[in-house]
Protein backbone atom coordinates (compact mmCIF):
# COMPACT_ATOMS: atom_id res chain seq x y z
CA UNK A 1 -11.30 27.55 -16.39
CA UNK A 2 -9.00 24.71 -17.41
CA UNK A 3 -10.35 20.82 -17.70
CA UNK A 4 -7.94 18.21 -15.97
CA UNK A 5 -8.52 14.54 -16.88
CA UNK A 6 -8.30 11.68 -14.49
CA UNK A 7 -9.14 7.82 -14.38
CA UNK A 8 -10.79 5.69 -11.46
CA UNK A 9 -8.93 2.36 -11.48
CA UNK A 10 -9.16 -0.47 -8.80
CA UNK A 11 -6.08 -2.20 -7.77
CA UNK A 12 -6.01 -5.52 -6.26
CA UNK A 13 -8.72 -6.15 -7.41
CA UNK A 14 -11.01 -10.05 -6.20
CA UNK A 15 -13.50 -11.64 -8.21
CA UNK A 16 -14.85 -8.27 -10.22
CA UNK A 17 -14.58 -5.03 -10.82
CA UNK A 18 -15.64 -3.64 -7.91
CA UNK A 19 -12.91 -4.85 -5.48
CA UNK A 20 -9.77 -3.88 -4.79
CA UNK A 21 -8.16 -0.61 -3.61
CA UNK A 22 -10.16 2.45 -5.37
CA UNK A 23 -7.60 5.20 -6.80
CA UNK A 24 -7.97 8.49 -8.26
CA UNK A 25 -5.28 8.95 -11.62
CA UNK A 26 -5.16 12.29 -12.99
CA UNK A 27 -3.28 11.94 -16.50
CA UNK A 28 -1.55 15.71 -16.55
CA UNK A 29 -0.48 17.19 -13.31
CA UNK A 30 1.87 19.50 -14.63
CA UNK A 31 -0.83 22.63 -14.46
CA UNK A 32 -1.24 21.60 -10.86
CA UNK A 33 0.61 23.09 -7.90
CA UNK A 34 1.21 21.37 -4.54
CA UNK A 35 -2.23 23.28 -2.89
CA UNK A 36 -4.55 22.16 -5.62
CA UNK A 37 -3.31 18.61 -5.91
CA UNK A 38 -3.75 18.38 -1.95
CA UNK A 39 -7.21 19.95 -2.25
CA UNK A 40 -8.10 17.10 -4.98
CA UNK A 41 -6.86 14.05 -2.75
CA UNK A 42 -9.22 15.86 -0.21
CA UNK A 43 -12.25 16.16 -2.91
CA UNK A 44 -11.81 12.43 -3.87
CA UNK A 45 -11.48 10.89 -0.64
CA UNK A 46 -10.27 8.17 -1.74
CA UNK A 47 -6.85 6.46 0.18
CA UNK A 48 -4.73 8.00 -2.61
CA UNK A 49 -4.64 10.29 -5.57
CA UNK A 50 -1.97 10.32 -8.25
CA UNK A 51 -0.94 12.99 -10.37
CA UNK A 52 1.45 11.76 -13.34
CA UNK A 53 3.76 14.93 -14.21
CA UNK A 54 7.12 14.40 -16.94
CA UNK A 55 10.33 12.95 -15.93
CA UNK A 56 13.89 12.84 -17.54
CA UNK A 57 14.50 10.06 -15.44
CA UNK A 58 11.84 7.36 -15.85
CA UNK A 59 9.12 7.06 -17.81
CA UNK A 60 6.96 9.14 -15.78
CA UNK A 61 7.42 11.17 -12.62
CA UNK A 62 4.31 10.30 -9.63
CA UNK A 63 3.38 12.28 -7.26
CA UNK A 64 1.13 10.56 -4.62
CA UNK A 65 -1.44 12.36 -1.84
CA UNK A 66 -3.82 11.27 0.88
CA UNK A 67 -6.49 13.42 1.73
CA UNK A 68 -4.12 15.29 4.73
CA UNK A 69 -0.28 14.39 2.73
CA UNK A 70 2.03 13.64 0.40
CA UNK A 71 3.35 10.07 0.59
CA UNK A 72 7.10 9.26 -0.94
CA UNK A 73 5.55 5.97 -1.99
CA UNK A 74 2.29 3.48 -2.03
CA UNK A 75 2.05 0.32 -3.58
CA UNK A 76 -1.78 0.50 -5.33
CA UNK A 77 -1.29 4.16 -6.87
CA UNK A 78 2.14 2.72 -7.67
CA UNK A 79 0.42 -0.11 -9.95
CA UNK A 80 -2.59 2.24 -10.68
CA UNK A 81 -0.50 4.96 -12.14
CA UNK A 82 1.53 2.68 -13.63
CA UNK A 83 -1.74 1.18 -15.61
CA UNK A 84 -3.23 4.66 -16.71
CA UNK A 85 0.70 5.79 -17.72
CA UNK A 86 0.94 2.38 -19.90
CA UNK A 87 -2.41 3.38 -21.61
CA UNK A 88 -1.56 7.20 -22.40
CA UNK A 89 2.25 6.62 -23.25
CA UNK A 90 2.32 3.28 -25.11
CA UNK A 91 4.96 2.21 -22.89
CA UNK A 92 4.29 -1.43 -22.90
CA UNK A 93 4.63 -3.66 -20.15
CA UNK A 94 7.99 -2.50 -18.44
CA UNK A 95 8.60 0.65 -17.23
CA UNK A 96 10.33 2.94 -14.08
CA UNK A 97 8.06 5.55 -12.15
CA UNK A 98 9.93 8.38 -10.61
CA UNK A 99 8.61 8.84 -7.04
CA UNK A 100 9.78 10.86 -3.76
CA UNK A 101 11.14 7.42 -2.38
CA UNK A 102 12.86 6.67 -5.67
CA UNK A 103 12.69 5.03 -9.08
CA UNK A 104 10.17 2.06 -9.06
CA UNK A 105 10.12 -0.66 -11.71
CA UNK A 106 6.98 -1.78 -12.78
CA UNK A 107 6.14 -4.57 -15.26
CA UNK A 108 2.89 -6.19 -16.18
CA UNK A 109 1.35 -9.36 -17.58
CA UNK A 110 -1.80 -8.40 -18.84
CA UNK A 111 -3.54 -6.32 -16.66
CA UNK A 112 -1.39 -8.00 -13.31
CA UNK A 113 1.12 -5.49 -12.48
CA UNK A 114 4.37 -6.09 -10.09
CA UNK A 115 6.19 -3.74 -8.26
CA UNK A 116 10.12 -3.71 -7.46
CA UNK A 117 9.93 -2.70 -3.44
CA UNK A 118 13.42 -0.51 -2.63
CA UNK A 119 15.71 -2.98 -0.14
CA UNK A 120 13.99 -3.04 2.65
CA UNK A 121 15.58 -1.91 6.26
CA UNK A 122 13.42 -2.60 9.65
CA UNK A 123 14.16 -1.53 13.13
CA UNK A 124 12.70 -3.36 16.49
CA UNK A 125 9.08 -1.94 18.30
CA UNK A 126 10.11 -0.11 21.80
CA UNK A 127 7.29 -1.27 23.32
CA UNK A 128 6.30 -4.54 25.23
CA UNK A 129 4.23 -7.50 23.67
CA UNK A 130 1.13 -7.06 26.00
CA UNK A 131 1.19 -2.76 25.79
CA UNK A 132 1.59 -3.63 21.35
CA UNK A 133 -1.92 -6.18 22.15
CA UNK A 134 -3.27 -3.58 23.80
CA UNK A 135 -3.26 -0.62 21.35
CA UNK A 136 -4.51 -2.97 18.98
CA UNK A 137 -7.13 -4.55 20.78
CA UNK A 138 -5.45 -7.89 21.40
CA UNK A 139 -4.72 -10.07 24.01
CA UNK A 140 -0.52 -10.48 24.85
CA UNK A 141 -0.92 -14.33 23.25
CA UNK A 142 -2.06 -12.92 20.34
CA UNK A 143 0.88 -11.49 19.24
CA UNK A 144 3.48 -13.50 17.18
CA UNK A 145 7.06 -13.47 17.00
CA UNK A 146 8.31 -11.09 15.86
CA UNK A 147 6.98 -6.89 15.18
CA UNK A 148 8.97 -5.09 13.11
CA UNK A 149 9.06 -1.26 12.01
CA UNK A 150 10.10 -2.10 8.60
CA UNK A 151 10.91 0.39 5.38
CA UNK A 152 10.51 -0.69 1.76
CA UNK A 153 9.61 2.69 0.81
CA UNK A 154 6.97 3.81 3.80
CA UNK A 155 7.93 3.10 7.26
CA UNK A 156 5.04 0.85 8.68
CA UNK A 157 4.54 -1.25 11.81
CA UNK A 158 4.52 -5.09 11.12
CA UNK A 159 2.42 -7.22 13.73
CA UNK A 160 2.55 -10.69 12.80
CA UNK A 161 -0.36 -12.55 15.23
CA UNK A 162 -0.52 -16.12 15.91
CA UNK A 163 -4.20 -16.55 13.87
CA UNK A 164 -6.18 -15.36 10.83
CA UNK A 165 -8.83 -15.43 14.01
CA UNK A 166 -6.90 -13.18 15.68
CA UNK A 167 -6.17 -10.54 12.68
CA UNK A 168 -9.70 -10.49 12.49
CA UNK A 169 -10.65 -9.57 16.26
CA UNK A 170 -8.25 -6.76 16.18
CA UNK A 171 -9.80 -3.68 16.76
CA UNK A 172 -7.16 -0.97 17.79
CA UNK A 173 -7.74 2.17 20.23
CA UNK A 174 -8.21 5.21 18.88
CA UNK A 175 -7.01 6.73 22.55
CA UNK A 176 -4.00 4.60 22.05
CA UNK A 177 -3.03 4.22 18.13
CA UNK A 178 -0.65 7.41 18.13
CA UNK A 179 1.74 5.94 20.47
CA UNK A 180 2.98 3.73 17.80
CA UNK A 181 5.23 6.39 15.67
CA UNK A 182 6.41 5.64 12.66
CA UNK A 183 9.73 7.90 11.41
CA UNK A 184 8.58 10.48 9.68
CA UNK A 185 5.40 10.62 12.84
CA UNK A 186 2.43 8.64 10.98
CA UNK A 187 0.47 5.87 13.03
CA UNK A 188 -0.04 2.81 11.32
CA UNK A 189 -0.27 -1.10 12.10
CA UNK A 190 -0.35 -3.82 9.41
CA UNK A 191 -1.53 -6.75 11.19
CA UNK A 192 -1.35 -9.89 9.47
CA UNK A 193 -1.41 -14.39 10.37
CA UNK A 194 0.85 -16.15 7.86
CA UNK A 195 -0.06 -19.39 6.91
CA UNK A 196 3.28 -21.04 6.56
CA UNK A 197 4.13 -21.70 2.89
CA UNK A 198 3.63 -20.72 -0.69
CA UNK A 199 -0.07 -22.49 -0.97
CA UNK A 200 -1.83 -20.74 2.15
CA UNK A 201 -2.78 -17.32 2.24
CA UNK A 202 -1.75 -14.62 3.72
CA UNK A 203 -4.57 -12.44 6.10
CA UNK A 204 -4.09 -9.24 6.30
CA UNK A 205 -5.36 -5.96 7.90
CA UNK A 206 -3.90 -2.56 7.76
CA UNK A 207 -4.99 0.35 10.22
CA UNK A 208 -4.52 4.18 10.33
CA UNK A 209 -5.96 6.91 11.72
CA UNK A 210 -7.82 9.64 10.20
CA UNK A 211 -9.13 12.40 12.97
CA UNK A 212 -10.37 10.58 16.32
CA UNK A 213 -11.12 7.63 14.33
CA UNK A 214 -9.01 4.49 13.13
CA UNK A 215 -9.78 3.62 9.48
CA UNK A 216 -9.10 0.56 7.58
CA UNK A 217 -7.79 -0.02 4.40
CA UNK A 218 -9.07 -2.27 1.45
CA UNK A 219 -5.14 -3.08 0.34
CA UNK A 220 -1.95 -1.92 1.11
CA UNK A 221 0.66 -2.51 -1.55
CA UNK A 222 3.49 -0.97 0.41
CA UNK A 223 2.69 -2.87 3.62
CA UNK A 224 2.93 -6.04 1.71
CA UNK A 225 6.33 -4.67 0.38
CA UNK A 226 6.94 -4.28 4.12
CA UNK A 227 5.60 -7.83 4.96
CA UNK A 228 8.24 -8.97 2.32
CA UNK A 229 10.74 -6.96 4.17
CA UNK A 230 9.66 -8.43 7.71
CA UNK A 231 10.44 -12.14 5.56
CA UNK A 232 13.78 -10.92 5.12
CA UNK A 233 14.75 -9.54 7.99
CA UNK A 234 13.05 -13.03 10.11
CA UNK A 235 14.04 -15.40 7.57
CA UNK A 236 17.53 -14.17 6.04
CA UNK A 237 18.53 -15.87 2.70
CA UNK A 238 15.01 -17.41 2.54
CA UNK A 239 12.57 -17.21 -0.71
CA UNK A 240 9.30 -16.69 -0.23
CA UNK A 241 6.05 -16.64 -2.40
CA UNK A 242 2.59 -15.72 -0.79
CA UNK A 243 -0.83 -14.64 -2.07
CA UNK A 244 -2.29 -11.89 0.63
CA UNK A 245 -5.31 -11.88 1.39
CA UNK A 246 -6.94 -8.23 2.33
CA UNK A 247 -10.28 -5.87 2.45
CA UNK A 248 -12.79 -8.64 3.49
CA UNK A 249 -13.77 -6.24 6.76
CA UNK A 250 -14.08 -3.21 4.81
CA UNK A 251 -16.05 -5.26 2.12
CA UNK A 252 -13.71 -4.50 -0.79
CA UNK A 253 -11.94 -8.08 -1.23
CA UNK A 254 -8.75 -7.55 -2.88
CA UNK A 255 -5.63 -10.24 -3.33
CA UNK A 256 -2.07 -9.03 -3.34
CA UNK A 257 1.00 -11.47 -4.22
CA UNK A 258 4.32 -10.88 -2.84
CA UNK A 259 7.58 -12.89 -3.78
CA UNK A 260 10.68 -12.49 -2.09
CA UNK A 261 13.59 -13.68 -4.41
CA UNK A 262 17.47 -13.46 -3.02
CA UNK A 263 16.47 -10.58 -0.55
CA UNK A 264 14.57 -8.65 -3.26
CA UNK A 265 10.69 -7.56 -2.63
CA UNK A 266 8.00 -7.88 -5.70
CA UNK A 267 4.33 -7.03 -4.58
CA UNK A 268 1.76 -7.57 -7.61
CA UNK A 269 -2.07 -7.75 -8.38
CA UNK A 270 -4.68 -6.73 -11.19
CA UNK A 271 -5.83 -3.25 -12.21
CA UNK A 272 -9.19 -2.81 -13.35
CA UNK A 273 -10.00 0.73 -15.01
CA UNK A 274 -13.33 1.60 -13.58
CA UNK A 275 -14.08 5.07 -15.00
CA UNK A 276 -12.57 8.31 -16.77
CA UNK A 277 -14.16 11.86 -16.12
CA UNK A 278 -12.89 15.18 -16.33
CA UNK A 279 -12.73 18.27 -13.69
CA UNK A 280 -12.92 21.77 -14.45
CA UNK A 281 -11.24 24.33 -12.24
């Protein structure tokens, strides 16, 4: 029987500890194989778990599941991991993470962590404005100008809507949700109402499915990459600064803030460790 250690850190996190984005971190994956690291992403249950493994290329290599698949990248394991790795290595407040989608930069100021997104490319939705309203439970006016697939490390769909109102009446079909495709064949929608400069907030709502049903998420770190990446792709050459606003539906408030400097994507927020264990198999 072997003992593996792991953390339970929210990231994200609003007003406490227990907000934010829950994630599983366990500190050695190197006895694991690909099998038993899917079977504990299953046994958590959580959105994602990490497992931090040796790299000759950054500080650490990451390896990131769901509780049905490995993901190349995801922005709160990203600044999860990068939390825990900071605490075991003695890092300090800068370093890379080696992932499937790439090297990452990661930096911190205190316990407020900020990603480095990879350049962002996007890609037009095939279908129509009213048949988009209607997978996600919308009416056609709802929808804003313009969706996106866009691909800062995880291909997502990017609905902007014309109404924080709006983002919250959305309720996509499940009958419906797997029409929308993403590249590598995963179903998900961020749907989100900008407010219009730096001092409003973002709100924000990310779906996916999981079985027959459509799940929510408390925050999405890599769709707020890919919000930064729908800036740049509607707004070339423009800066942007926003704080995103997320979770409030799935009551786990959690606050996300994205810059978007010279065409380059930075998604932070704070990391709260919750809880370390250990987990003999």
């Amino acid at each position: 029987m072997t003992t593996h250690s792991f953390r339970i850190v929210n990231v994200f996190a609003r007003a406490g500890a227990l907000t934010g984005n829950p994630l599983c971190v366990f500190e050695n994956g190197g006895a694991l194989d690909d099998v038993t690291m899917q079977a504990l992403a299953r046994q958590f249950n959580l959105s994602e778990t990490t497992f931090i493994l040796p790299s000759d290329r950054a500080t650490a290599r990451v390896r990131i599941f769901t509780p049905s698949y490995e993901m190349p990248f995801a922005g709160h394991p990203t600044l999860g991991t990068a939390h825990v790795v900071r605490s075991l290595r003695g890092s300090g407040d800068s370093l890379t993470l080696e992932m499937k989608a790439g090297i990452i930069p990661v930096s911190a100021a205190g316990d407020r962590w900020t990603l480095s997104a990879n350049a962002p490319r996007w890609r037009e939705v095939s279908e129509s404005r009213a048949e988009l309203a209607g997978i996600l439970g919308l009416a056609a006016g709802d929808i804003a100008d313009r969706p996106l697939w866009v691909n800062a490390g995880k291909e997502q769909l990017v609905v902007p809507v014309v109404s924080a109102d709006a983002v919250r009446r959305a309720r996509p079909r499940a009958d419906a949700f797997s029409r929308l495709k993403s590249e590598d064949g995963h179903s998900m929608a961020y749907v989100f109402a900008d407010g219009g400069d730096a001092r409003a907030t973002v709100v924000s709502r990310f779906f996916f499915p999981s079985g027959p049903a459509i799940l929510e998420d408390p925050a999405t770190g890599s769709a707020c990459a890919n919000l930064g990446g729908w800036f740049v792709a509607t707004r070339p050459g423009g800066d942007v600064s926003r704080t995103v606003s997320q979770g409030d539906e799935v009551h786990r408030p959690s606050l996300l803030f994205l810059t978007v400097k010279s065409g380059a994507v930075h998604v932070g927020g704070d990391v709260i460790e919750l809880a370390r264990g250990t987990l003999n198999l």
